[in-house]
Protein backbone atom coordinates (compact mmCIF):
# COMPACT_ATOMS: atom_id res chain seq x y z
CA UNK A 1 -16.26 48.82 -10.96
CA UNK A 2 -13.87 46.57 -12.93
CA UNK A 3 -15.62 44.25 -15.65
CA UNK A 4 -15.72 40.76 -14.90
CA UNK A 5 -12.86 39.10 -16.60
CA UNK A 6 -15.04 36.56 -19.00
CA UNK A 7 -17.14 39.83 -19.67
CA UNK A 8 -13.80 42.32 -20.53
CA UNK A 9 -12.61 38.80 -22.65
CA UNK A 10 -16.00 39.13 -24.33
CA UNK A 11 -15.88 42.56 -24.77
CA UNK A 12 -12.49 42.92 -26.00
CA UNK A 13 -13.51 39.72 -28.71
CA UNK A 14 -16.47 41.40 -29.79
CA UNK A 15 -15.30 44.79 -30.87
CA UNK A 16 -12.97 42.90 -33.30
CA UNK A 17 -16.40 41.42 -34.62
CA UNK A 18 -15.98 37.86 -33.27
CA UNK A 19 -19.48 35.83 -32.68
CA UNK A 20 -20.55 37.10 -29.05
CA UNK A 21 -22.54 34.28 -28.14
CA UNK A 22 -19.66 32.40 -26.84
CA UNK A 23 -19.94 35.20 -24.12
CA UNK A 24 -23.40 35.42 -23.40
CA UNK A 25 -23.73 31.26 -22.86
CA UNK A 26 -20.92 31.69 -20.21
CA UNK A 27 -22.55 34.66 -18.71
CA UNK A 28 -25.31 32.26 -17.67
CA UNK A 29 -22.64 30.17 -15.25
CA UNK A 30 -21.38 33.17 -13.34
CA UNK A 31 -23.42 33.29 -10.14
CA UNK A 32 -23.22 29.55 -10.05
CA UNK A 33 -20.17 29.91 -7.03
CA UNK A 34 -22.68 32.33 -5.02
CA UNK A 35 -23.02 31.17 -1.99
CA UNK A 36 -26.65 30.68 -0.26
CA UNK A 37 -26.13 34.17 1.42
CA UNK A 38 -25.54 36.03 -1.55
CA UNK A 39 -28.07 34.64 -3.69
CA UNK A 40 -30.83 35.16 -1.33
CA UNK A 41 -29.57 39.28 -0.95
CA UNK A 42 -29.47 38.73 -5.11
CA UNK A 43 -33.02 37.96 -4.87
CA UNK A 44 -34.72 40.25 -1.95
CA UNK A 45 -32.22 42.73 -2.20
CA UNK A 46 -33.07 43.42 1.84
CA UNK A 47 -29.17 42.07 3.08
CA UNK A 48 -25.89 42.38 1.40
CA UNK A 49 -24.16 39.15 1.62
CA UNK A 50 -21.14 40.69 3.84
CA UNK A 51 -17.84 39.17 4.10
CA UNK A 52 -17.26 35.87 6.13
CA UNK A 53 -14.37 36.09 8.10
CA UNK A 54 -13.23 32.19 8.47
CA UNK A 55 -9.70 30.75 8.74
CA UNK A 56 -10.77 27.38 8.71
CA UNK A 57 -10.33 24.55 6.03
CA UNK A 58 -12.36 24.74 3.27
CA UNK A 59 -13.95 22.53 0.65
CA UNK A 60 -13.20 22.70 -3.08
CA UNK A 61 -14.74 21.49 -6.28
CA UNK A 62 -13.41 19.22 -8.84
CA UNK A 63 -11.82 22.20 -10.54
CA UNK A 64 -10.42 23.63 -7.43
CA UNK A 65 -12.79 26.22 -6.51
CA UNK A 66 -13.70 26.76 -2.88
CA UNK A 67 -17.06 25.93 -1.90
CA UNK A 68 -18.93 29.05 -0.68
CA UNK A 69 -20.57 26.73 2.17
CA UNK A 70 -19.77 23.33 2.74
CA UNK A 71 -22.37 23.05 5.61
CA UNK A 72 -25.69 24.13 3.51
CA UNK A 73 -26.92 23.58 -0.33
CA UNK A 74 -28.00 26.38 -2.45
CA UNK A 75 -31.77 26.84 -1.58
CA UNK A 76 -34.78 28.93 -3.44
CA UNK A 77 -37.81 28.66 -0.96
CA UNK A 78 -36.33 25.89 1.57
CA UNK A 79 -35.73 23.72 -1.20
CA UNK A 80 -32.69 22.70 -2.85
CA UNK A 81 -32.00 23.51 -6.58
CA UNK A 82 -30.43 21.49 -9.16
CA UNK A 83 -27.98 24.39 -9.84
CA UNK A 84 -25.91 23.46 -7.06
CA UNK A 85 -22.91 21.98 -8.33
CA UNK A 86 -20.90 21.66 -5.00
CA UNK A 87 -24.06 19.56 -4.01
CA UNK A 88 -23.86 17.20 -6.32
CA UNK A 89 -20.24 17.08 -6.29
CA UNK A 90 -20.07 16.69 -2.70
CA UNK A 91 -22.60 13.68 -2.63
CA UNK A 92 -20.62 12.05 -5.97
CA UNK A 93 -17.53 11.90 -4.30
CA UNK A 94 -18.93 10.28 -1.12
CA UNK A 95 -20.46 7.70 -2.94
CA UNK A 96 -17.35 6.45 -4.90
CA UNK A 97 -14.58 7.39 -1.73
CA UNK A 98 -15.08 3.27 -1.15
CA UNK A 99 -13.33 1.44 -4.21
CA UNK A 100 -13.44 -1.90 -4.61
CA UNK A 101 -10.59 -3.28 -2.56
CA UNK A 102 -7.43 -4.88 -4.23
CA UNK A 103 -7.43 -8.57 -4.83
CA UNK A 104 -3.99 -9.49 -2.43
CA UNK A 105 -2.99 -7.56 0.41
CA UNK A 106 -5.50 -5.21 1.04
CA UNK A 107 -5.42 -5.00 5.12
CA UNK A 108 -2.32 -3.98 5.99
CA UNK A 109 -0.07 -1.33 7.52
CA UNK A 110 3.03 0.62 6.63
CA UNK A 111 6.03 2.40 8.46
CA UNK A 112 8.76 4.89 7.02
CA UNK A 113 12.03 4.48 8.36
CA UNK A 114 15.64 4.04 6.98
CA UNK A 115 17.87 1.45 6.03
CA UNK A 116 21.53 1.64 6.86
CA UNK A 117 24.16 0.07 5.20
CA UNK A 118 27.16 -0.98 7.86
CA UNK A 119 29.20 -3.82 5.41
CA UNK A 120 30.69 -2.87 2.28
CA UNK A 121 29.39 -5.32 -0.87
CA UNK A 122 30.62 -3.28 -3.24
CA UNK A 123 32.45 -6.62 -4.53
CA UNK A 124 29.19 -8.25 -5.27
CA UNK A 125 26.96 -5.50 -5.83
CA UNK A 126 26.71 -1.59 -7.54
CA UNK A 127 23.72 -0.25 -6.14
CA UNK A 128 24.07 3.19 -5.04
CA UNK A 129 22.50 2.67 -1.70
CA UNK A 130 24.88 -0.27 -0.68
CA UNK A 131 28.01 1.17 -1.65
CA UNK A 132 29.21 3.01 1.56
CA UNK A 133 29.61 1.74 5.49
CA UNK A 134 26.94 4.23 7.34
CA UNK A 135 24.77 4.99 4.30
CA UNK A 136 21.38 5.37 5.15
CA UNK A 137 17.99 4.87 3.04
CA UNK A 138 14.71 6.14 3.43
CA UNK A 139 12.55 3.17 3.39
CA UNK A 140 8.73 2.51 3.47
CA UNK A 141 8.15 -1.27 4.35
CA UNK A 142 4.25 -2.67 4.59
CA UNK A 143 3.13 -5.60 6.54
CA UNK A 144 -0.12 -6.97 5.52
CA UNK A 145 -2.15 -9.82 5.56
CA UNK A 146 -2.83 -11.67 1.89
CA UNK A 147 -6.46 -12.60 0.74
CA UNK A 148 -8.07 -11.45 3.86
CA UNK A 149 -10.21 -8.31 3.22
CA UNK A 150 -9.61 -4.81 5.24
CA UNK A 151 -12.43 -4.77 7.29
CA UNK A 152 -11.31 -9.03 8.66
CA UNK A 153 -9.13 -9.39 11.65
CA UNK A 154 -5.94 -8.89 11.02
CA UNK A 155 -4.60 -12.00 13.29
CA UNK A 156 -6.35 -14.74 11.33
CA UNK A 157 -4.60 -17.50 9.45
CA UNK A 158 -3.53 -16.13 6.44
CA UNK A 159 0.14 -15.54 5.03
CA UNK A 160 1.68 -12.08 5.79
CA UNK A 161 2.97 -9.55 3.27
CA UNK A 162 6.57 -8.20 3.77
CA UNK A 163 7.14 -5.36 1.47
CA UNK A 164 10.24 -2.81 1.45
CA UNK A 165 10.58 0.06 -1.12
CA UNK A 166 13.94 1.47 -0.84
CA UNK A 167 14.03 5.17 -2.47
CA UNK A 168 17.32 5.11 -3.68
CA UNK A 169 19.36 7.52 -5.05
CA UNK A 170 18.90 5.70 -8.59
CA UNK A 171 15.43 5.17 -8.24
CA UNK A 172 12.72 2.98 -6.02
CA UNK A 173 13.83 -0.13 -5.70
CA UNK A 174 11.31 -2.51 -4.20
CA UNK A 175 11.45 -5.69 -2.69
CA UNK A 176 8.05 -7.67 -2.46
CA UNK A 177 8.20 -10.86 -0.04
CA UNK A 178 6.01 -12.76 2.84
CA UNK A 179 6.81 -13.99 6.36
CA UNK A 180 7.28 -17.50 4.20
CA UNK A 181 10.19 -18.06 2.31
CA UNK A 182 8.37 -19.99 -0.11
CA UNK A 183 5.42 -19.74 -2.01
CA UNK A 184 2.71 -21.76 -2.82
CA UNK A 185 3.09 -22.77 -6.49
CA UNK A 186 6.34 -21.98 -8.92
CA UNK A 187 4.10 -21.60 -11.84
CA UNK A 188 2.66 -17.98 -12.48
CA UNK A 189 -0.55 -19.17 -14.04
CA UNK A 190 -1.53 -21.08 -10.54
CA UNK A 191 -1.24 -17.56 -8.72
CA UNK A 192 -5.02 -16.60 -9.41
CA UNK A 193 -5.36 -20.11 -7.98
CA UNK A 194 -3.60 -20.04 -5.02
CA UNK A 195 -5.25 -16.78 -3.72
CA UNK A 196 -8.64 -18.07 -4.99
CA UNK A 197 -7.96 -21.53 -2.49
CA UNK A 198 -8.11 -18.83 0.07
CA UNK A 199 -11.23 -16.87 -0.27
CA UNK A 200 -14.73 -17.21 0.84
CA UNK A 201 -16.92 -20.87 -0.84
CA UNK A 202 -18.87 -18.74 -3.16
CA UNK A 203 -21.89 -20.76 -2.92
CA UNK A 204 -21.96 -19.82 1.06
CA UNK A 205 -19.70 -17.14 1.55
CA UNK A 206 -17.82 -19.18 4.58
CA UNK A 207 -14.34 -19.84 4.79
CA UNK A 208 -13.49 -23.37 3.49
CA UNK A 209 -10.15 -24.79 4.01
CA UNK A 210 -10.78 -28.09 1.45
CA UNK A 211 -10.07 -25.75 -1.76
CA UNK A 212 -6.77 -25.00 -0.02
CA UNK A 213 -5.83 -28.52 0.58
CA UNK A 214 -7.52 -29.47 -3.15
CA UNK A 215 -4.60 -27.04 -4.39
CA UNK A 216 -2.29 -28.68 -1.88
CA UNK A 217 -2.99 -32.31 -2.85
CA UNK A 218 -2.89 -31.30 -6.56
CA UNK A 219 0.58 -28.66 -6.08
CA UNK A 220 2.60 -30.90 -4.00
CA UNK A 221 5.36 -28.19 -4.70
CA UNK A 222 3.72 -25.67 -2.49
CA UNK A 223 2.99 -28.19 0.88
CA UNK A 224 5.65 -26.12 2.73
CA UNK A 225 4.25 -23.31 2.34
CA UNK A 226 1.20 -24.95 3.32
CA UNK A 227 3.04 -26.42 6.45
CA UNK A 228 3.49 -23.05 7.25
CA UNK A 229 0.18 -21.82 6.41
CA UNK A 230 -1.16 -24.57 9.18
CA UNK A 231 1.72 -23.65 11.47
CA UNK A 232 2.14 -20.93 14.28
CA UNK A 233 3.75 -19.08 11.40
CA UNK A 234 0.28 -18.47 9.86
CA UNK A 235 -0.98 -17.13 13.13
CA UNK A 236 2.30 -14.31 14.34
CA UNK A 237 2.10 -11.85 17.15
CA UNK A 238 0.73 -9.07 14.67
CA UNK A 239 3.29 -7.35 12.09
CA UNK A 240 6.41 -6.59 13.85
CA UNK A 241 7.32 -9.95 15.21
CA UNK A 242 8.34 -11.43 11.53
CA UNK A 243 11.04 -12.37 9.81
CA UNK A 244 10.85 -11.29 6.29
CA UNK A 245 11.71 -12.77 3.04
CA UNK A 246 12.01 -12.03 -0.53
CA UNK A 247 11.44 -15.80 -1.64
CA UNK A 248 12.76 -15.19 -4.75
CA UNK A 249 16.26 -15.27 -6.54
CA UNK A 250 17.72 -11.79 -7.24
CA UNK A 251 20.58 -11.03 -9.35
CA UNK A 252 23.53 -8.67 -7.56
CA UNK A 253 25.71 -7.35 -10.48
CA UNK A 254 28.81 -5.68 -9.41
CA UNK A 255 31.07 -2.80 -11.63
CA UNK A 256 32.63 -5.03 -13.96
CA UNK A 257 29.18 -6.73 -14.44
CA UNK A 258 29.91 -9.99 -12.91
CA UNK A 259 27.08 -10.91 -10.85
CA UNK A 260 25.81 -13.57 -8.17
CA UNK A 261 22.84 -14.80 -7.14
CA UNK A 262 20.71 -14.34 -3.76
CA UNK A 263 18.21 -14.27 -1.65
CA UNK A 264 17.04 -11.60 1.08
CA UNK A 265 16.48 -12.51 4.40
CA UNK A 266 15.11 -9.72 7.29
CA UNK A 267 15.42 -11.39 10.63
CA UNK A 268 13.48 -8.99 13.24
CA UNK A 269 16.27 -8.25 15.99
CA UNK A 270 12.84 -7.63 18.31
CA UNK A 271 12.11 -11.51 17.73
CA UNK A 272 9.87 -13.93 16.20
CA UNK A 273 6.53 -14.53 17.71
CA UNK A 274 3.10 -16.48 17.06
CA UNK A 275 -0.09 -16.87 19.00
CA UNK A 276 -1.61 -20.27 18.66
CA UNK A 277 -4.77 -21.04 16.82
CA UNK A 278 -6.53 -20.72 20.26
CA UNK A 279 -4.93 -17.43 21.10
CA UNK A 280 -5.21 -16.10 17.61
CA UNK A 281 -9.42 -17.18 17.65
CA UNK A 282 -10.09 -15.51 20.68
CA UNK A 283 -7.56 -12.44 20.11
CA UNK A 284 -9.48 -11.80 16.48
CA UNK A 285 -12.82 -11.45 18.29
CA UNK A 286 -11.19 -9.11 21.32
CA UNK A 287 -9.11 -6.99 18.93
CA UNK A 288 -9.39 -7.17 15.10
CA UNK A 289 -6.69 -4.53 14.84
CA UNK A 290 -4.46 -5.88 17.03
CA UNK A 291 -1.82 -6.02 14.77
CA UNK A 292 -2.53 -2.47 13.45
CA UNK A 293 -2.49 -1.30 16.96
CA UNK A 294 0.29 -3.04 17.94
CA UNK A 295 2.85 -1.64 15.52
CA UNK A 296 1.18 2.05 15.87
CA UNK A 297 1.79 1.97 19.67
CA UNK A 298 5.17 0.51 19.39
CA UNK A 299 6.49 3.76 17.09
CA UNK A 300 4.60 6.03 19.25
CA UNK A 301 5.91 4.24 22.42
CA UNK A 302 9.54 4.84 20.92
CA UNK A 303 9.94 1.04 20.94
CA UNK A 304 12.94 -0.41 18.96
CA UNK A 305 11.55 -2.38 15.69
CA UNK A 306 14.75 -3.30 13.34
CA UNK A 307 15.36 -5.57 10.75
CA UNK A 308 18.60 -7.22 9.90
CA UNK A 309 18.80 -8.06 6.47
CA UNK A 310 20.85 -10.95 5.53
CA UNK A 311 21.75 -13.01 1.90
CA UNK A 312 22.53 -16.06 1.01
CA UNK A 313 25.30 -15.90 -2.03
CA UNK A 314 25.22 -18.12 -5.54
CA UNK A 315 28.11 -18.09 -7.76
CA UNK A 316 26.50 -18.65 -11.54
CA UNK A 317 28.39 -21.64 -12.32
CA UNK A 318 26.72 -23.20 -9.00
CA UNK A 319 23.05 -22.29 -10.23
CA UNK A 320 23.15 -25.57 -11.82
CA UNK A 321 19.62 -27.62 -11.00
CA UNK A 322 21.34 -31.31 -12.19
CA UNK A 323 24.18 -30.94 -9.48
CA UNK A 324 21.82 -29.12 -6.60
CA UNK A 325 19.49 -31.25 -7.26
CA UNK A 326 16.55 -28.35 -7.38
CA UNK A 327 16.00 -25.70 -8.86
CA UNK A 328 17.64 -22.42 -7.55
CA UNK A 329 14.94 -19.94 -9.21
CA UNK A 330 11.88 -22.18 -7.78
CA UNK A 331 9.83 -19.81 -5.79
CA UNK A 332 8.71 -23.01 -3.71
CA UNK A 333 12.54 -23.98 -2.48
CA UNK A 334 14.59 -22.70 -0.08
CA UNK A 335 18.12 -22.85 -0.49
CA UNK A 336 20.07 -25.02 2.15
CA UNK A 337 21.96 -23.23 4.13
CA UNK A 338 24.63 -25.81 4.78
CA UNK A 339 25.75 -24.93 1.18
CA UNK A 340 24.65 -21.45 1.26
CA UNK A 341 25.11 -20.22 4.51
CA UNK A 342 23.25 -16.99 5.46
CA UNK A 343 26.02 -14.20 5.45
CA UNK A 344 26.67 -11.94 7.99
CA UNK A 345 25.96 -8.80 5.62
CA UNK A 346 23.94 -6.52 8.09
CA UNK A 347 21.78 -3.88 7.31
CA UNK A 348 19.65 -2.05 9.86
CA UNK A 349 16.11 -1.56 8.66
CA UNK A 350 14.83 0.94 11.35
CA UNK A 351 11.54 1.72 11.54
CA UNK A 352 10.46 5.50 12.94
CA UNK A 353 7.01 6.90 11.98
């Protein structure tokens, strides 16, 4: 019978006169995969162990060795034994699978798909994946809501996340926005702020709408996004029916390095739809998924969910906040579209699976 490989590697050390302890403390961890079967014919010596014919999944450890039986611990006298390593590491993982749940967006759900490019930009813009009529991008996009935890009903008043990551040829390129086209504040140090307005009252873990209108009253900037916060638009007919928006400026930069400035706009070709607050209330309590199962039934239905994504175009030398009279890179401002019109630059953003 062939040597076991750490006792041939101890072997083979020791006849050169090498310390052999090194082998005999490891010798000590080599039954520790036996499984409860073959330690107990180990120990009575009345059954071999046999050979258990099973095609099924298996567990492994942490190091990647199959557990010998996922179903029953490692047992001397009906009693488990400390020794049992998949055990332990079996009951450690369960108790940290639950992480503490991001801060923003942590309900939400996602949808591969592609994104197809059907006008040239080339003119404004060098990006692999816009360069060619009939192009098409994998995509992953995720809808979500924002401070509202993962186990809260999806249709309540909150904001929704509009995300699109683009895996380009050149790389991800991602595009982070909201059903809003605004935010709430234009200064980055308010952010903790803003999503803070939104939580729980600590003192008695309810929702309380006076710190959002205490930010309000002291952000004036961000009262449209309020408006819309207050509005249907804070309330839509679960993920699908939204437009999306990147609410900030981006920067297009073309060949020759000349560049303009935009803004993204997704308009859902399927429509835009809210509940009221009524609707919304009494959907929440019926359904707390809704919007999870809406958008899950809708791909496996075969339904049509598209995006048409749209910019708005600013030449740098009319990024100028004295003659707009705003600010073009505020994250709280919308760009009017009787000076910037909304061009007609149409990409399908097709969602599949």
């Amino acid at each position: 019978m062939a040597a076991h490989p750490i006792q041939a590697l101890g072997e083979a050390i020791g006849s050169v006169g090498v310390d052999p302890r090194a082998y005999q403390l490891s010798s000590l961890f080599q039954g520790a995969n036996d499984g409860p079967a073959k330690t107990a014919a180990k120990i009575t010596g009345v059954q071999g162990p046999g050979k258990r014919v099973d095609d099924s999944t298996y567990f492994t450890s942490n190091e990647g060795i199959p557990f010998p039986d996922g179903a029953h611990s490692k047992t001397v006298g009906g009693m488990p034994v400390a020794s049992d390593i998949h055990l332990f590491q079996k009951q450690q993982h369960f108790n940290r699978s639950k992480n503490l749940e991001r801060m923003v967006h942590p309900c939400g759900s996602g949808a591969f798909g592609y994104f197809e490019t059907t006008k040239d930009v080339t003119a404004y813009c060098k990006a692999d994946f816009l360069k060619g009529i009939g192009l098409k991008t994998p995509v992953f996009t995720r809808f979500s809501t924002v401070t509202l935890g993962r186990e809260f009903p999806d249709l309540a008043r909150n904001p929704r996340g509009f995300a699109i990551k683009f895996y380009t040829g050149e790389g991800n390129y991602d595009i982070v926005g909201l059903n809003f086209p605004v935010f709430f504040c234009r200064d980055p140090i308010q952010g903790p702020d803003v999503i803070r307005s939104q939580y729980r009252n600590p003192q008695n873990f309810l929702l309380d709408h006076n710190s959002l209108f205490d930010l309000l009253a002291n952000t004036p900037e961000g009262n449209h996004a309020g408006t819309m916060f207050f509005s249907d638009h804070g309330t839509p007919q679960g993920w699908r029916h939204n437009h999306g928006y990147g609410c900030h400026t981006f920067k297009w930069v073309n060949k020759e390095g000349k560049f303009v400035y935009i803004k993204y706009h997704f308009l859902a070709n399927h429509g835009q739809k809210q509940f009221t607050a009524d609707e919304a209330t009494r959907l929440s309590g019926e359904d707390p998924d809704y919007s999870k199962r809406d958008l899950w039934r809708a791909i496996e239905n075969g339904e049509e969910i598209t995006w048409t994504a749209h910019v708005q175009i600013m030449q740098p030398e009319e990024a100028d906040p004295d003659n707009l009279g705003f600010d073009p890179f505020d994250v709280t401002k919308v760009w009017p579209k009787s000076q910037f019109p909304v061009s007609i630059f149409i990409y399908q953003c097709r969602h599949l699976a």
